[in-house]
C-alpha atoms as a PDB file:
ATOM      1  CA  UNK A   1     292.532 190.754  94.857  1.00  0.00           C
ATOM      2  CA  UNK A   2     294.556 192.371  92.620  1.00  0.00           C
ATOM      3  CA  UNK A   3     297.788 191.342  94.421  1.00  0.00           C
ATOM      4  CA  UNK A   4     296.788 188.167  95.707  1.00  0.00           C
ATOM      5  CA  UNK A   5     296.331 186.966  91.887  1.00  0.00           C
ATOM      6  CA  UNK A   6     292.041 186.785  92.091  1.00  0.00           C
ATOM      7  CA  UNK A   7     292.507 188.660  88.870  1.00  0.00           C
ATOM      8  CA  UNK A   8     288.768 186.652  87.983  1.00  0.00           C
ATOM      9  CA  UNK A   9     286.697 187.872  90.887  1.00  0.00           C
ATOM     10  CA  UNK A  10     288.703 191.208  90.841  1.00  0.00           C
ATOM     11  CA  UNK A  11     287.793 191.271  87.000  1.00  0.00           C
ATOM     12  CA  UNK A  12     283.936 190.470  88.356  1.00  0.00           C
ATOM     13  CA  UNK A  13     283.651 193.168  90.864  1.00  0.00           C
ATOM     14  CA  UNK A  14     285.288 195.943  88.759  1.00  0.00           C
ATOM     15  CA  UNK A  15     282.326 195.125  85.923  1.00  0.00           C
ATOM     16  CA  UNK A  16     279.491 195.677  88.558  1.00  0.00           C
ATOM     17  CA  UNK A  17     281.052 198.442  90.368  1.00  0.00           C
ATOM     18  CA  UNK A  18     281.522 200.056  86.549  1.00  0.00           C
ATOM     19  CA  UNK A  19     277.605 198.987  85.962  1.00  0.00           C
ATOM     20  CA  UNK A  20     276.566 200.845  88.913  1.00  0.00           C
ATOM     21  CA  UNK A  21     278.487 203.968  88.850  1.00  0.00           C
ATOM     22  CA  UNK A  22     277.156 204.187  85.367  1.00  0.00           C
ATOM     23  CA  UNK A  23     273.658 203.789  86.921  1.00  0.00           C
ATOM     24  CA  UNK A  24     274.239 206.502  89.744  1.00  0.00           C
ATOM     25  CA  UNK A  25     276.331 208.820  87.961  1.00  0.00           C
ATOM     26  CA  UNK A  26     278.975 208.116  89.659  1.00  0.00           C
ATOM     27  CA  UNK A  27     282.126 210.012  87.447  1.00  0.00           C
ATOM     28  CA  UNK A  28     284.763 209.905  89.985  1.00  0.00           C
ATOM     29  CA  UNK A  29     283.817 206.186  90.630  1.00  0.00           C
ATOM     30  CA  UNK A  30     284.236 205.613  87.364  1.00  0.00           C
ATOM     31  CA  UNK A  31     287.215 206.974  86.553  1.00  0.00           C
ATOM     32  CA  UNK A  32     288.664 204.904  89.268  1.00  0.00           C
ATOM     33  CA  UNK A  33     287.307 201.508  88.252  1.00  0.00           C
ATOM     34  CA  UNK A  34     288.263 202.012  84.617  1.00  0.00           C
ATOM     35  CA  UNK A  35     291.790 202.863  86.341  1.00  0.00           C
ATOM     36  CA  UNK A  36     291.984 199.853  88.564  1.00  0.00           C
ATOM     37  CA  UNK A  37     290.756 197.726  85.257  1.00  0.00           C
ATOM     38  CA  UNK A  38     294.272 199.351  83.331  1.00  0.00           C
ATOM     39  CA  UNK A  39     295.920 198.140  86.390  1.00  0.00           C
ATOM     40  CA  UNK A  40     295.453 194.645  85.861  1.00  0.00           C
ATOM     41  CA  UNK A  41     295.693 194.839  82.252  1.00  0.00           C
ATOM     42  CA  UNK A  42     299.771 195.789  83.061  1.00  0.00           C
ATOM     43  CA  UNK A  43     299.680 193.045  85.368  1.00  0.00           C
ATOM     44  CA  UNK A  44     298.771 190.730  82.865  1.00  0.00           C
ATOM     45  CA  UNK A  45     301.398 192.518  80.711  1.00  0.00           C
ATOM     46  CA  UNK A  46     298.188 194.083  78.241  1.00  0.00           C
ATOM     47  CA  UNK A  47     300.421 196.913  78.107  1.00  0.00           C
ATOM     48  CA  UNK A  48     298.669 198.439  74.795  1.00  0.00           C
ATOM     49  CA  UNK A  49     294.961 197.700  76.559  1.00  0.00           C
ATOM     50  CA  UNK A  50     296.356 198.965  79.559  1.00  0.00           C
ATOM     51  CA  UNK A  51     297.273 202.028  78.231  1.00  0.00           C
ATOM     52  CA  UNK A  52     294.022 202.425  76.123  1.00  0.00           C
ATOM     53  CA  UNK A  53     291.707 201.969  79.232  1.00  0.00           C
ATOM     54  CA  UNK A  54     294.029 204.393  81.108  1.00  0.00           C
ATOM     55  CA  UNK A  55     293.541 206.920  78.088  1.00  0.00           C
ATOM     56  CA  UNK A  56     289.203 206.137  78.058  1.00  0.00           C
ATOM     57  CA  UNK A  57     289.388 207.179  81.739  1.00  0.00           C
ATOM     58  CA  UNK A  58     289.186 210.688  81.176  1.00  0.00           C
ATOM     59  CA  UNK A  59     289.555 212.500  84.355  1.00  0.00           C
ATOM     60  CA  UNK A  60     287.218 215.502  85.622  1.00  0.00           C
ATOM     61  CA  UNK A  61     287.863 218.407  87.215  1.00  0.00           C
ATOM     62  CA  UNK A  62     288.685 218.205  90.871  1.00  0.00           C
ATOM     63  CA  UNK A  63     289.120 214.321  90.451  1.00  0.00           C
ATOM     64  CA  UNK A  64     291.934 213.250  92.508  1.00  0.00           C
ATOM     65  CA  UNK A  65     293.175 209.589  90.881  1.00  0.00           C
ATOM     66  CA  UNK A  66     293.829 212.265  87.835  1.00  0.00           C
ATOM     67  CA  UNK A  67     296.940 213.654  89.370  1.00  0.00           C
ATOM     68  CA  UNK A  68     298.744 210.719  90.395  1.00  0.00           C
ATOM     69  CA  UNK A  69     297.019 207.186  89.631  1.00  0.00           C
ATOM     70  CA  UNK A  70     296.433 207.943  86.075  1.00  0.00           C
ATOM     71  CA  UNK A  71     300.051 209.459  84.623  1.00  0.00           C
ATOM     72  CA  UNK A  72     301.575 206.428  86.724  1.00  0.00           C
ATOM     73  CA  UNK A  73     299.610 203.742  85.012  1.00  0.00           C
ATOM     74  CA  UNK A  74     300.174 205.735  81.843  1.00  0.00           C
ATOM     75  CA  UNK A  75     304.297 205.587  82.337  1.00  0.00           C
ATOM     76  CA  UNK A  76     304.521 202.011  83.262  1.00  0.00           C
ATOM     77  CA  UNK A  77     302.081 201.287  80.497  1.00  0.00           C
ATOM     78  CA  UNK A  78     304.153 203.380  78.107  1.00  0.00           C
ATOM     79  CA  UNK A  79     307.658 201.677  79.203  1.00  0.00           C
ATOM     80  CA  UNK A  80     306.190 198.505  78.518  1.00  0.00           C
ATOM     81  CA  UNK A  81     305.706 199.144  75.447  1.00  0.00           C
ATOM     82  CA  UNK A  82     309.261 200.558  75.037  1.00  0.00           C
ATOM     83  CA  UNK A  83     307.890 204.073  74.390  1.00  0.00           C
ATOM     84  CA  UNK A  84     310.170 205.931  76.903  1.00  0.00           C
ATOM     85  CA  UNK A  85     309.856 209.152  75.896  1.00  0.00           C
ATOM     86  CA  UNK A  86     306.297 208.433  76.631  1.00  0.00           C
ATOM     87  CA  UNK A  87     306.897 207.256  79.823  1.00  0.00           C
ATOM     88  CA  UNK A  88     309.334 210.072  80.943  1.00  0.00           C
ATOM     89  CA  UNK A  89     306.626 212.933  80.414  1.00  0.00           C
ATOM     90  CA  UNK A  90     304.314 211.156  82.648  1.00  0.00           C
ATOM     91  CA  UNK A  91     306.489 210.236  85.098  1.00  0.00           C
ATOM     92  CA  UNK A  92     307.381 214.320  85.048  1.00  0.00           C
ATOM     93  CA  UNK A  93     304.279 214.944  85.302  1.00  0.00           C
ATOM     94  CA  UNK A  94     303.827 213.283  88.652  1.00  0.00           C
ATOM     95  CA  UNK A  95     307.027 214.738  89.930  1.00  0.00           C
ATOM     96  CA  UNK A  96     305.994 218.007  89.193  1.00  0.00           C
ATOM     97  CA  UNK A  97     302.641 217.545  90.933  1.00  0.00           C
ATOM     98  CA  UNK A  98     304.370 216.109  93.909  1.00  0.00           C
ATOM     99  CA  UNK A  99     306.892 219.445  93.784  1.00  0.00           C
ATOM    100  CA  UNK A 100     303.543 221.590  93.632  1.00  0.00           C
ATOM    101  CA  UNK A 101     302.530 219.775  96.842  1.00  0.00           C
ATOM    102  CA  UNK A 102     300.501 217.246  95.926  1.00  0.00           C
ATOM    103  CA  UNK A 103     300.483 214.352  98.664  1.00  0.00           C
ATOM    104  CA  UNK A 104     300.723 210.852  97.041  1.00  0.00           C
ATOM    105  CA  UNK A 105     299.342 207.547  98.779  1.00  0.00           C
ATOM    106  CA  UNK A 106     301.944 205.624 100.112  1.00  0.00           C
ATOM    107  CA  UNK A 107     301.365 202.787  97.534  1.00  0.00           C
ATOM    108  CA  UNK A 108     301.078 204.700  94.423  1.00  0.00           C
ATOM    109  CA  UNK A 109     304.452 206.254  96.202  1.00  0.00           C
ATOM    110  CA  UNK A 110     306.197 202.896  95.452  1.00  0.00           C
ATOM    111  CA  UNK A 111     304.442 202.193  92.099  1.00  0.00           C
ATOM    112  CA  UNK A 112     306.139 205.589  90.923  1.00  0.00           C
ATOM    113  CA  UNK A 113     309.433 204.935  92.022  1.00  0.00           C
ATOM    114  CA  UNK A 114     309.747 201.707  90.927  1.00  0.00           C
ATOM    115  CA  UNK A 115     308.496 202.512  87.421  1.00  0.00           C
ATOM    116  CA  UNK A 116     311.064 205.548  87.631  1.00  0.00           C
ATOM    117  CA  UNK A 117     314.033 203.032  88.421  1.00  0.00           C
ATOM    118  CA  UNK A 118     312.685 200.575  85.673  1.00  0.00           C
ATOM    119  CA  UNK A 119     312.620 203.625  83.002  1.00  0.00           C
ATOM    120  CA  UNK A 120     316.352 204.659  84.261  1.00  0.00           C
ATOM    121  CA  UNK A 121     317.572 200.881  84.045  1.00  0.00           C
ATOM    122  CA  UNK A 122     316.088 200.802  80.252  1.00  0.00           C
ATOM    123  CA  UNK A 123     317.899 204.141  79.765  1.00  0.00           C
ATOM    124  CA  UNK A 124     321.227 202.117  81.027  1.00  0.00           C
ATOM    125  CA  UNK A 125     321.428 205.172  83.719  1.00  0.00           C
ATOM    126  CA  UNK A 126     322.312 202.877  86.377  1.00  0.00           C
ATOM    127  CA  UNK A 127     323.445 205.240  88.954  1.00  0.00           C
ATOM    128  CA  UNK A 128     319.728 207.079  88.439  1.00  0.00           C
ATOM    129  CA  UNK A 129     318.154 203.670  88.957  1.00  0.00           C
ATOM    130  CA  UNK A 130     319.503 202.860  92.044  1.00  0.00           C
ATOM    131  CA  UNK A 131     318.475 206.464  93.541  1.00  0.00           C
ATOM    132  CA  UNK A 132     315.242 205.550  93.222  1.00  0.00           C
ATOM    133  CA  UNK A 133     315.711 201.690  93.800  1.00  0.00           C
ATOM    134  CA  UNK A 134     316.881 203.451  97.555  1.00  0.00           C
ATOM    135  CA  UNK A 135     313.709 205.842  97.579  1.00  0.00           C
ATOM    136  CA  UNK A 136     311.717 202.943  97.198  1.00  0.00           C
ATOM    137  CA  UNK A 137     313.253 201.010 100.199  1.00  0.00           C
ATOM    138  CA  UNK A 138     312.826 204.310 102.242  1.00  0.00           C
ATOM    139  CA  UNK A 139     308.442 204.085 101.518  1.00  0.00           C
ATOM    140  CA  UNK A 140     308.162 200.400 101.777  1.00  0.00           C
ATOM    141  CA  UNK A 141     309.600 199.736 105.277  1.00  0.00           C
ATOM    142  CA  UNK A 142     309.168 200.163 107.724  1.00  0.00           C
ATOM    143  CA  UNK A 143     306.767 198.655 108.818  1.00  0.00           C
ATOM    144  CA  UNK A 144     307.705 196.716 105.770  1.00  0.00           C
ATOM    145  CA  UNK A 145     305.089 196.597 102.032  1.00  0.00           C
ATOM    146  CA  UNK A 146     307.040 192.708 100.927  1.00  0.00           C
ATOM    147  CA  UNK A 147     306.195 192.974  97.714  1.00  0.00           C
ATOM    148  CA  UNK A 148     307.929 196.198  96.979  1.00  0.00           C
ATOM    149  CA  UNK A 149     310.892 195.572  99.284  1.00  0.00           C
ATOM    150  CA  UNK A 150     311.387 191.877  97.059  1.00  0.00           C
ATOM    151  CA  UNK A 151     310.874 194.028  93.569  1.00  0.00           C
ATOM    152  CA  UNK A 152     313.233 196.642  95.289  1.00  0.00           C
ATOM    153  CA  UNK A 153     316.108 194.112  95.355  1.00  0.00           C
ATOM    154  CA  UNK A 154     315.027 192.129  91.879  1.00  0.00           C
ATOM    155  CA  UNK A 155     315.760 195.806  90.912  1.00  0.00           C
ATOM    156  CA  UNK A 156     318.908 196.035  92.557  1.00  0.00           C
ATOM    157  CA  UNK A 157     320.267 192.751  91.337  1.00  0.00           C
ATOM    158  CA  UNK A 158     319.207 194.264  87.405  1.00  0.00           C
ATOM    159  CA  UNK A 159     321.105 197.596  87.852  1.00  0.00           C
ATOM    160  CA  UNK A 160     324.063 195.613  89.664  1.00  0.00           C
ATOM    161  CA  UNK A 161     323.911 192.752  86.833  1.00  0.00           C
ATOM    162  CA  UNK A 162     324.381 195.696  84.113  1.00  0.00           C
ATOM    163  CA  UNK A 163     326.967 197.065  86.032  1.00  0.00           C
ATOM    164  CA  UNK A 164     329.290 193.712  86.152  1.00  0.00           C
ATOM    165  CA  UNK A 165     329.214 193.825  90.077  1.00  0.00           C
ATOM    166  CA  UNK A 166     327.654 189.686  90.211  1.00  0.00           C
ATOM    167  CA  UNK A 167     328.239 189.673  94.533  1.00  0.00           C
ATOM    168  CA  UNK A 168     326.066 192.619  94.707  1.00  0.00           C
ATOM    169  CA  UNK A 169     323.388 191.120  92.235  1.00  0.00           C
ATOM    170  CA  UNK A 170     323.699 188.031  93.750  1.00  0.00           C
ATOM    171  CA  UNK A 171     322.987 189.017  97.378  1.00  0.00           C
ATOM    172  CA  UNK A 172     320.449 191.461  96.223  1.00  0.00           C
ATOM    173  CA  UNK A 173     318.648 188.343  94.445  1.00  0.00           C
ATOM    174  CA  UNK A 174     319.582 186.191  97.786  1.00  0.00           C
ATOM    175  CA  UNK A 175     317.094 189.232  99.756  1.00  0.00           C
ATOM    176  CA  UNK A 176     314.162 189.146  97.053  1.00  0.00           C
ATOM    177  CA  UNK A 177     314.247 185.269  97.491  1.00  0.00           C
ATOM    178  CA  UNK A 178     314.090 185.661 100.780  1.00  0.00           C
ATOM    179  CA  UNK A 179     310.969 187.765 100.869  1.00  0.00           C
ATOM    180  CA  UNK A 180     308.896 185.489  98.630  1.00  0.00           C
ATOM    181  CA  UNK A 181     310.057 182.062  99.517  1.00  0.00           C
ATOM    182  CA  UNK A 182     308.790 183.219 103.013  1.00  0.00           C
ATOM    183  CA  UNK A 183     306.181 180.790 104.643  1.00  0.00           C
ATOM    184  CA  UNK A 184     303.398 183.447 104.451  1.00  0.00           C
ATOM    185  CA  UNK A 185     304.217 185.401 101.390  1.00  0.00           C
ATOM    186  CA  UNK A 186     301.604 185.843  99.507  1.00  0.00           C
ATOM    187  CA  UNK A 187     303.583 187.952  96.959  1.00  0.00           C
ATOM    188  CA  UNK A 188     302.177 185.746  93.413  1.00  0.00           C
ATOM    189  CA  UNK A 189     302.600 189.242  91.016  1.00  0.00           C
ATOM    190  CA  UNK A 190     306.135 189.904  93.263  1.00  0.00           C
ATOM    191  CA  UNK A 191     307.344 186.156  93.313  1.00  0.00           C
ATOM    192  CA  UNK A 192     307.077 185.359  89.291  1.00  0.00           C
ATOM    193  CA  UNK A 193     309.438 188.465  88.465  1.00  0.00           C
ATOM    194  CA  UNK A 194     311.729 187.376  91.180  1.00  0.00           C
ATOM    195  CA  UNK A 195     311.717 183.782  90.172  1.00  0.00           C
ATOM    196  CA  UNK A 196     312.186 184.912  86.598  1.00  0.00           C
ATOM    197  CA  UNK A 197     314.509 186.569  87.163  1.00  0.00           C
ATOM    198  CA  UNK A 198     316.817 184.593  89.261  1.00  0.00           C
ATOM    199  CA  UNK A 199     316.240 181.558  86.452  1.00  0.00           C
ATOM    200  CA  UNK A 200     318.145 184.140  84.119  1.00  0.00           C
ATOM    201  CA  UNK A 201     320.729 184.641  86.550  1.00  0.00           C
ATOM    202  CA  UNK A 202     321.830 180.974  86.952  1.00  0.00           C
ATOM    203  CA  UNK A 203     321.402 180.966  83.429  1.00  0.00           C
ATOM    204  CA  UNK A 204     324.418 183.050  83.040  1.00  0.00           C
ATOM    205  CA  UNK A 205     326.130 181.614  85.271  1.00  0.00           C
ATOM    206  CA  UNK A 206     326.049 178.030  84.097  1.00  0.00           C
ATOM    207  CA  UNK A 207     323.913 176.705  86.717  1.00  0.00           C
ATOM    208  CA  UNK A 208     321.666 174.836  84.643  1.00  0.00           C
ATOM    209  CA  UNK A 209     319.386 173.193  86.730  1.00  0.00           C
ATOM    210  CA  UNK A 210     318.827 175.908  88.818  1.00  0.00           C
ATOM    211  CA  UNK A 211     317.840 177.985  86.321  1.00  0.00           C
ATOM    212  CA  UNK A 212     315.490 175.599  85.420  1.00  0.00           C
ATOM    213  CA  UNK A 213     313.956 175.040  88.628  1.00  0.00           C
ATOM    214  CA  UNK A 214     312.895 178.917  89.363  1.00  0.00           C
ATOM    215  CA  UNK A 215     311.681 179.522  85.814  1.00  0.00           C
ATOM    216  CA  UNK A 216     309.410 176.324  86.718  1.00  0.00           C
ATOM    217  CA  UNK A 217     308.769 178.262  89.858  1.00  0.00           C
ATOM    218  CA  UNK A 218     308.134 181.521  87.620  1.00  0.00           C
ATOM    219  CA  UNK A 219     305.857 179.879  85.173  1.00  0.00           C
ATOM    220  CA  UNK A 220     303.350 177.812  87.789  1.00  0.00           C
ATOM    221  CA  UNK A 221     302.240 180.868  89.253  1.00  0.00           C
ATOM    222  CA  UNK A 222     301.858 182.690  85.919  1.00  0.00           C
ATOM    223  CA  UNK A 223     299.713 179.603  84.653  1.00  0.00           C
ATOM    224  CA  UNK A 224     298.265 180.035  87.995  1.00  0.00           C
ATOM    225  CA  UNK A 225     297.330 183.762  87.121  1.00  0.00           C
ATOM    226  CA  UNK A 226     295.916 182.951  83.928  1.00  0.00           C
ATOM    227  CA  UNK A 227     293.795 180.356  85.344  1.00  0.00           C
ATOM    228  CA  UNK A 228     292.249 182.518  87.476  1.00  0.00           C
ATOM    229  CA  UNK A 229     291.046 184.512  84.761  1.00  0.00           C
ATOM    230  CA  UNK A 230     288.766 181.927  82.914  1.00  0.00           C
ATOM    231  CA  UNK A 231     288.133 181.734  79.792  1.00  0.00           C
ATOM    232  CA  UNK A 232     284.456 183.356  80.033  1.00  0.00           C
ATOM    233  CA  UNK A 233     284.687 186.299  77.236  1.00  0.00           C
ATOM    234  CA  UNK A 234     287.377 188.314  75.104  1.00  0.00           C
ATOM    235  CA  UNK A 235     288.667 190.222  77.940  1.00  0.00           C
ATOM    236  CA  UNK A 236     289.339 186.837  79.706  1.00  0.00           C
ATOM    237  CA  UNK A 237     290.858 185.162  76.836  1.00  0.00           C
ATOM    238  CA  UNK A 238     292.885 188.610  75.684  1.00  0.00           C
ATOM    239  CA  UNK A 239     294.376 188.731  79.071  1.00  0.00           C
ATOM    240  CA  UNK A 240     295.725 185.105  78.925  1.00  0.00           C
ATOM    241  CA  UNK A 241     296.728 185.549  75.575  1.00  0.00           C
ATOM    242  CA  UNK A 242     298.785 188.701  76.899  1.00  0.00           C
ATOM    243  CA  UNK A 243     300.428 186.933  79.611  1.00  0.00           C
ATOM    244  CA  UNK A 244     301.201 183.816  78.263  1.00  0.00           C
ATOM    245  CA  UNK A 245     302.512 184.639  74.785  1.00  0.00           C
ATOM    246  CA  UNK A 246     304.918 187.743  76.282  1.00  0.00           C
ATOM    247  CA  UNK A 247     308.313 187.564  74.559  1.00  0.00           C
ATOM    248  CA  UNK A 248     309.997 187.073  78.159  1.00  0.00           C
ATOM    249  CA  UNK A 249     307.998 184.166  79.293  1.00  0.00           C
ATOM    250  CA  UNK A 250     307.967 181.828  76.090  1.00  0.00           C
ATOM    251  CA  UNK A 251     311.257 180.355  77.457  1.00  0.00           C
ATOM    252  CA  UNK A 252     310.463 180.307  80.971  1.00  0.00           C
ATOM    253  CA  UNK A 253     306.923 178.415  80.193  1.00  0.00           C
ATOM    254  CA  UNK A 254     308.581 175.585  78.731  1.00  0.00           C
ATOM    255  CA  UNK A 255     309.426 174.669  82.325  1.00  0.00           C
ATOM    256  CA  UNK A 256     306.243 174.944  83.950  1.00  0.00           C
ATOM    257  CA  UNK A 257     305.191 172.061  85.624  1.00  0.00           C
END
C-alpha cells in the first residue's frame, strides 16, 4: 500500500495492527509497525516525524528490524533533514552489521544503497555515488524491482548533471522515463521524483514547456498522494501539510492540473 500510494488505508491498518500488538504484547510487532509508520512519514517527506517515530521505536533485544530497518529509516530521515553527519553514522552502522554477517532483505538492500548514493551526491562525492548508484542496479534486477531501477537512473542523471556530462544525464533520465511511463507501472512514489526531476532538467535547458508538462505530471500524483490521506485527524492533515508545502515542490505545484 505503501508503494502503490494507499498511504490512507495503509495509515488505517498500521493503527489497528499498533492497537492490537499493544493488546497482545506484541513488542517485536510493535516495533515494526511504529517502523513502517516512520516509513511513510519520509514518504510524505515528514522527515522530522519520521525520524521521531523511528527514535519512539525502541528496539529489544534479539529484535531483528533493529539491525537494519531502523538505522536505514534513521539515515534517510537524517539526510532529509540535511543532518549528514547524522546520516553517515547510521548508514555505518548498517555496513558494519552487514560486514559482521548480518543478511539484509533484498528491499531494505536497495533502500540502503540508494540512501548511501543520495548522502554521497549531497557530499558532491560523485564518483562514491555512482558506486553505489551501480550496487543498486546489481540488487534490483534481475528479475527487475522498477521502482528502484527508475530511482537508480534519476540518480544517475543527478550525479552525471553535477558532473557537466548532460548525454549521460540525459539518457539516464530517457531510462527512468522509460520505467514509469510504462503501461503497467504502478511506480506513484518512483514516478513523482522522476517527473520532478526531469521538469528541472528541461528547465535548464530552455525547454520550457516541457518542463512544464512533467512538473504537471510530478504534482498530479503528489496531489494524488495527499488525497489519499484525508483529512480525518492531525496525522492526516500533518502529512499533507508535509508534502505539499516541501521547499522542492512549491514550484512544481503551480503546474498541477
Amino acid at each position: 500500500m505503501l508503494h502503490l500510494g494507499e498511504w490512507g488505508e495503509l495509515r488505517k491498518l498500521l493503527a489497528e495492527g499498533l492497537r492490537a500488538a499493544e493488546q497482545n504484547a506484541s513488542p517485536f510487532v510493535q516495533t515494526l509497525l511504529q517502523l513502517l509508520a516512520a516509513w511513510l512519514h519520509l514518504e510524505a517527506l515528514d522527515f522530522q516525524g519520521g525520524l521521531a517515530l523511528c527514535e519512539r521505536a525502541q528496539p529489544r533485544l534479539g529484535d531483528p528490524h533493529a539491525v537494519i530497518f531502523r538505522p536505514i529509516l534513521l539515515g534517510r530521515a537524517h539526510l532529509g533533514l540535511g543532518q549528514y553527519d547524522e546520516a553517515a553514522r547510521c548508514f555505518a552502522e548498517i555496513t558494519s552489521a552487514m560486514e559482521a554477517g548480518v543478511l539484509i532483505h533484498r528491499r531494505f538492500g536497495m533502500m540502503f544503497l540508494h540512501g548511501v548514493g543520495e548522502y554521497w551526491l549531497a557530499q558532491e562525492e560523485t564518483a562514491r555515488a555512482r558506486t553505489e548508484a551501480d550496487k543498486l542496479f546489481e540488487l534490483a534486477g534481475p528479475p527487475g524491482e522498477r521502482a528502484y531501477l527508475a530511482l537508480g537512473h534519476r540518480l544517475l542523471t543527478e550525479i552525471a548533471m553535477a558532473e557537466h556530462a548532460w548525454e549521460e544525464a540525459l539518457a539516464h533520465l530517457s531510462r527512468a522515463l522509460a520505467i514509469v511511463d510504462a503501461e503497467d507501472a504502478e511506480l506513484p512514489l518512483a514516478a513523482w521524483r522522476v517527473y520532478a526531476l526531469a521538469g528541472d532538467v528541461n528547465q535548464r535547458l530552455d525547454c520550457h514547456e516541457e518542463a512544464r508538462r512533467y512538473w504537471a505530471q510530478s504534482a498530479a500524483i503528489i496531489h494524488q498522494l495527499a488525497d489519499s490521506l484525508g483529512e480525518d485527524d492531525e496525522e492526516a492533515l500533518t502529512l499533507r501539510a508535509a508534502l505539499l508545502n516541501a521547499e522542492p515542490m512549491k514550484r512544481r505545484l503551480r503546474y498541477a492540473p
